[in-house]
Protein backbone atom coordinates (compact mmCIF):
# COMPACT_ATOMS: atom_id res chain seq x y z
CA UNK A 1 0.00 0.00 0.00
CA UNK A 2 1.67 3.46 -0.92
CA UNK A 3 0.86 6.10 1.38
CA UNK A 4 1.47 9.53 0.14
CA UNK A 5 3.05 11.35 3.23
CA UNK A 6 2.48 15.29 3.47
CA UNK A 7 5.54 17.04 5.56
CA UNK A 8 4.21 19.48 7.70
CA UNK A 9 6.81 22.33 8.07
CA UNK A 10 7.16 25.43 9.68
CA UNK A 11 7.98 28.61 8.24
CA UNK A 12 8.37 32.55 8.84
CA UNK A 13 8.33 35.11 5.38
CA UNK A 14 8.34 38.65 6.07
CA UNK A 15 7.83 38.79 9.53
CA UNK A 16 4.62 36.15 9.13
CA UNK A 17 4.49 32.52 10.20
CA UNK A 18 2.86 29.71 8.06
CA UNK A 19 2.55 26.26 8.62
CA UNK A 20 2.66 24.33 5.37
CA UNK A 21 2.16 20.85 4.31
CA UNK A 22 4.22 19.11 1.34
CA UNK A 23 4.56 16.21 -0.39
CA UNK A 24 8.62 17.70 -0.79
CA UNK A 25 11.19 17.03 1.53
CA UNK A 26 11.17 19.36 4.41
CA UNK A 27 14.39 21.07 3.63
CA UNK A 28 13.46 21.23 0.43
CA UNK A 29 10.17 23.75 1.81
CA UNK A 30 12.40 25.47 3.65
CA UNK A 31 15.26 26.23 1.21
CA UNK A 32 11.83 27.65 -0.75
CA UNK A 33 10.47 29.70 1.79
CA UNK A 34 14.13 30.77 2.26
CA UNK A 35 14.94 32.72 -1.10
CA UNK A 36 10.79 33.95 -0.76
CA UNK A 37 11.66 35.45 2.38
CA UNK A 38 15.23 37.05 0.67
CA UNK A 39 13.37 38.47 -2.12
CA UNK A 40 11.19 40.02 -0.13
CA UNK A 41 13.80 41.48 1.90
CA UNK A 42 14.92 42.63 -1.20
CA UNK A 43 11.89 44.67 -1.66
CA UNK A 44 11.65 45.96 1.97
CA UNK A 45 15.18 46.85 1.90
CA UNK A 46 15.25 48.81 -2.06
CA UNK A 47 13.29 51.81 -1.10
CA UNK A 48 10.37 53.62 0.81
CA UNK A 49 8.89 51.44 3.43
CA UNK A 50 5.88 49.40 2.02
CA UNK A 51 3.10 47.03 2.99
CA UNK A 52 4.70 43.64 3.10
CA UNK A 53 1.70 42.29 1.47
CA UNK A 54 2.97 44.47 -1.56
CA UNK A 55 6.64 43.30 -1.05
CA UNK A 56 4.86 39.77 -1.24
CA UNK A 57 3.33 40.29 -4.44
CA UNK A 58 6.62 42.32 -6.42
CA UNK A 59 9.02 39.13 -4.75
CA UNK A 60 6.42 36.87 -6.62
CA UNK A 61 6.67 39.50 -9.57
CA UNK A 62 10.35 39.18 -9.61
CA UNK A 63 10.58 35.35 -8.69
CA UNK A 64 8.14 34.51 -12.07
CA UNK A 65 10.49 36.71 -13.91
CA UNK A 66 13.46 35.21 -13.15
CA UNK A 67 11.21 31.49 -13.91
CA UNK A 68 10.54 32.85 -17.41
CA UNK A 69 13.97 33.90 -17.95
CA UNK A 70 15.40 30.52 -17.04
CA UNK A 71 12.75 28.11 -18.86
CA UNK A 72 13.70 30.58 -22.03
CA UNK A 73 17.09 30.55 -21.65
CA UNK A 74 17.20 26.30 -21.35
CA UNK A 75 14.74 26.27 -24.03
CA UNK A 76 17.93 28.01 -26.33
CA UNK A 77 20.46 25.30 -24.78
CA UNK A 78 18.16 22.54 -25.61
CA UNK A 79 17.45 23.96 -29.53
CA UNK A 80 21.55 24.45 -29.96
CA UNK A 81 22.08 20.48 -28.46
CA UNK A 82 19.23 19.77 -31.02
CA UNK A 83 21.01 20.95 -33.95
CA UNK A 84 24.21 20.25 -32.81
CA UNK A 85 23.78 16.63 -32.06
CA UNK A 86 21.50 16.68 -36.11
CA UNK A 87 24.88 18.54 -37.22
CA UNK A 88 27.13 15.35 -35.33
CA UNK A 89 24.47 12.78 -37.15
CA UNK A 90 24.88 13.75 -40.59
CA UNK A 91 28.70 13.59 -39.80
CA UNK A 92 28.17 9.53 -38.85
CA UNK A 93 28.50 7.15 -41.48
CA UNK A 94 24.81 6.00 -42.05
CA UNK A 95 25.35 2.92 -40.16
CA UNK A 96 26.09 4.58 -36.84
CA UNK A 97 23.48 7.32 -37.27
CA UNK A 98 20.52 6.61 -34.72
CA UNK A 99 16.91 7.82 -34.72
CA UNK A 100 16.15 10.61 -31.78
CA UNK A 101 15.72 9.01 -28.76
CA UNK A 102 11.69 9.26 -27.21
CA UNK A 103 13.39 10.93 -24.37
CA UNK A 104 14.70 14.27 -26.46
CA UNK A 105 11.37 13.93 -28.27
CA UNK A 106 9.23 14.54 -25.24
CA UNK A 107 11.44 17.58 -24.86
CA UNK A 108 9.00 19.44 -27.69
CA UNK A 109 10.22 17.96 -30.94
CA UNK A 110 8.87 17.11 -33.51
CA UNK A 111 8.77 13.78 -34.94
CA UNK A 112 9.97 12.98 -38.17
C-alpha cells in the first residue's frame, strides 16, 4: 500500500508565520520559503517602506520573472544540443546514425 506522506513544516516570510504541508522534503520547503523570504527582503530593503503584502506580491513578480527567464534561456540550450547533435548525425556514417531518442522527443520535438 503506498501512502502519500504530506511534511508538515514550519515557516516565517516577512515577519509572518505559516505552517505548510508538502509532499517535498522538508528542507526542500524550507530552502523555498528561504529565497521567498530574501526576495522580499529585497523589496523591503530597495526603497520607501511598504506594505509587506505588496513586497509579497513584487518578490512573486520578480521570482516569475526570473522562472521565465530561465525556462527561455534552457529552451535556447536545448534547440543548440538539437542541432548540434543533427549537425554530429549527418557527420556519422549512415550505419552509426541513430533515430532521436523518445526521451529528447518529449522535450517538444517534432517527430519525423
Amino acid at each position: 500500500m503506498t501512502t502519500n506522506r504530506k511534511n508538515a513544516v514550519r515557516l516565517v516570510i516577512a515577519g509572518e508565520e505559516f505552517s505548510i504541508r508538502s509532499d517535498a522534503p522538508p528542507e526542500h520547503t524550507q530552502a523555498v520559503a528561504d529565497y521567498v523570504n530574501q526576495a522580499v527582503r529585497r523589496i523591503l530593503s530597495s526603497g520607501p517602506i511598504i506594505e509587506s503584502h505588496k513586497a509579497a506580491v513584487m518578490a512573486a513578480m520578480q521570482i516569475a520573472d526570473d522562472l521565465f527567464r530561465v525556462r527561455a534561456e534552457a529552451e535556447e540550450l536545448t534547440n543548440s544540443l538539437r542541432a548540434l547533435s543533427d549537425d554530429v548525425r549527418r557527420l556519422l556514417p549512415p550505419a552509426k546514425r541513430q533515430v532521436t531518442p523518445p526521451s529528447l522527443q518529449s522535450l517538444g520535438r517534432d517527430s519525423g
